[in-house]
C-alpha atoms as a PDB file:
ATOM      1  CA  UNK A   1      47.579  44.049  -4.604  1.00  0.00           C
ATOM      2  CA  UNK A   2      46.452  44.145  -1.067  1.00  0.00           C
ATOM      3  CA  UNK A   3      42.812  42.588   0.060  1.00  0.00           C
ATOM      4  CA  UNK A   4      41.219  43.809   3.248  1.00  0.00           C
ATOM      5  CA  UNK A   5      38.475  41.520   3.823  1.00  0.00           C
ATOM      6  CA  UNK A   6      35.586  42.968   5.694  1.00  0.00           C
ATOM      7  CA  UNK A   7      33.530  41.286   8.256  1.00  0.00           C
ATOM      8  CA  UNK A   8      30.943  40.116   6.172  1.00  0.00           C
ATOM      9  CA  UNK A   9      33.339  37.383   4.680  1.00  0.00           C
ATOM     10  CA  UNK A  10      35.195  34.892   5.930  1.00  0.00           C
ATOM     11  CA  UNK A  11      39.087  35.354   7.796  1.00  0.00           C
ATOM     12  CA  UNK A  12      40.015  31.797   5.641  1.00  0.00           C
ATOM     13  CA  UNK A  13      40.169  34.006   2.695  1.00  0.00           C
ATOM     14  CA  UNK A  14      43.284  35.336   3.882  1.00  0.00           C
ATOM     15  CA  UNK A  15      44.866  32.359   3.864  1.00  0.00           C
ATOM     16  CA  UNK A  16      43.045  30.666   0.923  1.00  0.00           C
ATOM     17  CA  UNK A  17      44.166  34.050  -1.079  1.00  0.00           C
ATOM     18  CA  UNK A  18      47.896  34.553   0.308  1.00  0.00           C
ATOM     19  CA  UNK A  19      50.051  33.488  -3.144  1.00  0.00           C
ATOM     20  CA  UNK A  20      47.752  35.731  -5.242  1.00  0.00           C
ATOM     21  CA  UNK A  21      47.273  38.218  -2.680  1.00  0.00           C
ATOM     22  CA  UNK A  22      50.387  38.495  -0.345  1.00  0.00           C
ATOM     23  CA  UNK A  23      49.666  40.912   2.706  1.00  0.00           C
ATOM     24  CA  UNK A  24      46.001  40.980   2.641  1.00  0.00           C
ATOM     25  CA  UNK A  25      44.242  40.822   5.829  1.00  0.00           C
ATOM     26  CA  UNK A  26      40.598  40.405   7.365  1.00  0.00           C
ATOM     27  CA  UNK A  27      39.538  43.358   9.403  1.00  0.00           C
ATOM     28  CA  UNK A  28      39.688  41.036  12.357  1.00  0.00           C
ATOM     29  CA  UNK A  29      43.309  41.069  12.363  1.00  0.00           C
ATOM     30  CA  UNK A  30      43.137  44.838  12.664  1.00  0.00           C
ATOM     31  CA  UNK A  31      41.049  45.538  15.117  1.00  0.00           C
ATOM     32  CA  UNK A  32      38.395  46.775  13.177  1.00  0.00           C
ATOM     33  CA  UNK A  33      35.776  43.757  13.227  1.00  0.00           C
ATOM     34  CA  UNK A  34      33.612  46.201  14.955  1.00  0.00           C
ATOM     35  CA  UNK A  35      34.490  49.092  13.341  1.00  0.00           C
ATOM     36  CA  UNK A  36      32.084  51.271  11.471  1.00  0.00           C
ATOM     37  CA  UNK A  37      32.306  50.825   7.340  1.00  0.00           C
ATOM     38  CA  UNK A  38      33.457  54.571   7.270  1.00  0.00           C
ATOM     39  CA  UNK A  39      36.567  53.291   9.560  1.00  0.00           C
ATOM     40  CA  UNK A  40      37.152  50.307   7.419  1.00  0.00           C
ATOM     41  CA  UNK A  41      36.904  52.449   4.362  1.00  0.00           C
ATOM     42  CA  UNK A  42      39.824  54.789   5.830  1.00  0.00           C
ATOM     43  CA  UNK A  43      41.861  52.398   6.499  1.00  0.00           C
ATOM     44  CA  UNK A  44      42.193  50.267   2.887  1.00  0.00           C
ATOM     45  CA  UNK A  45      42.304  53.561   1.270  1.00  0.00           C
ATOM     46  CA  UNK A  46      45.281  54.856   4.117  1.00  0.00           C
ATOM     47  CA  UNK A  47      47.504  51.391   4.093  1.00  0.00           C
ATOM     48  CA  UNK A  48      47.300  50.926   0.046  1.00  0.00           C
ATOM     49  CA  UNK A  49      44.823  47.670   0.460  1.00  0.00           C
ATOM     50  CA  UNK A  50      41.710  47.184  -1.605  1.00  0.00           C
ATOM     51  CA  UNK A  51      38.238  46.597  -0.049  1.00  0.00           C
ATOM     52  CA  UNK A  52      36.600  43.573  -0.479  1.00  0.00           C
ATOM     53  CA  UNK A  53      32.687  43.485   0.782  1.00  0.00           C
ATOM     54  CA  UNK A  54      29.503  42.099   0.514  1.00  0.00           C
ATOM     55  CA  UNK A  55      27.887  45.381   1.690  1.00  0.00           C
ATOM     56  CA  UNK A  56      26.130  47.050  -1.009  1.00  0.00           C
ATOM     57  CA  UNK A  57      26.714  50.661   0.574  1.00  0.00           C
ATOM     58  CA  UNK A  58      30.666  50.726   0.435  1.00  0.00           C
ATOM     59  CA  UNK A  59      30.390  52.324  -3.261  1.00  0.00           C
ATOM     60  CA  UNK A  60      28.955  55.010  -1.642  1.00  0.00           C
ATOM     61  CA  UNK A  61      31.694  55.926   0.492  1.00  0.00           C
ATOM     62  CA  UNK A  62      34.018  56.635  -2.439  1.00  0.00           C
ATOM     63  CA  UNK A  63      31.781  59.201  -2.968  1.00  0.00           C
ATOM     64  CA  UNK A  64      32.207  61.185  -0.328  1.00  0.00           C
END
């Protein structure tokens, strides 16, 4: 399993997390530190990685 860490967390998870999660990455490595969550959303569900977020309005996206 994948891990895209969003900008609300730290980049050192990557690292911390790479035997238990190889290829996961922090949006910063993506170019998408900026991006809005809608973007970031797109892209874990388009490359196969699973979101990780302390923003309480990402559920909603998998709503739409």
């Amino acid at each position: 399993m994948k891990l895209l860490f969003d900008q609300n967390l730290s980049h050192r998870l990557v690292k911390a997390l790479a035997m238990e999660f190889p290829g996961s990455v922090h949006v910063r490595h993506v170019g998408l530190e900026k991006a809005r969550d809608g973007f970031v959303w797109d892209y874990a569900k388009e490359n196969g990685f699973v979101l990780v977020s302390k923003d309480s309005d990402f559920p909603f996206l998998a709503l739409l």
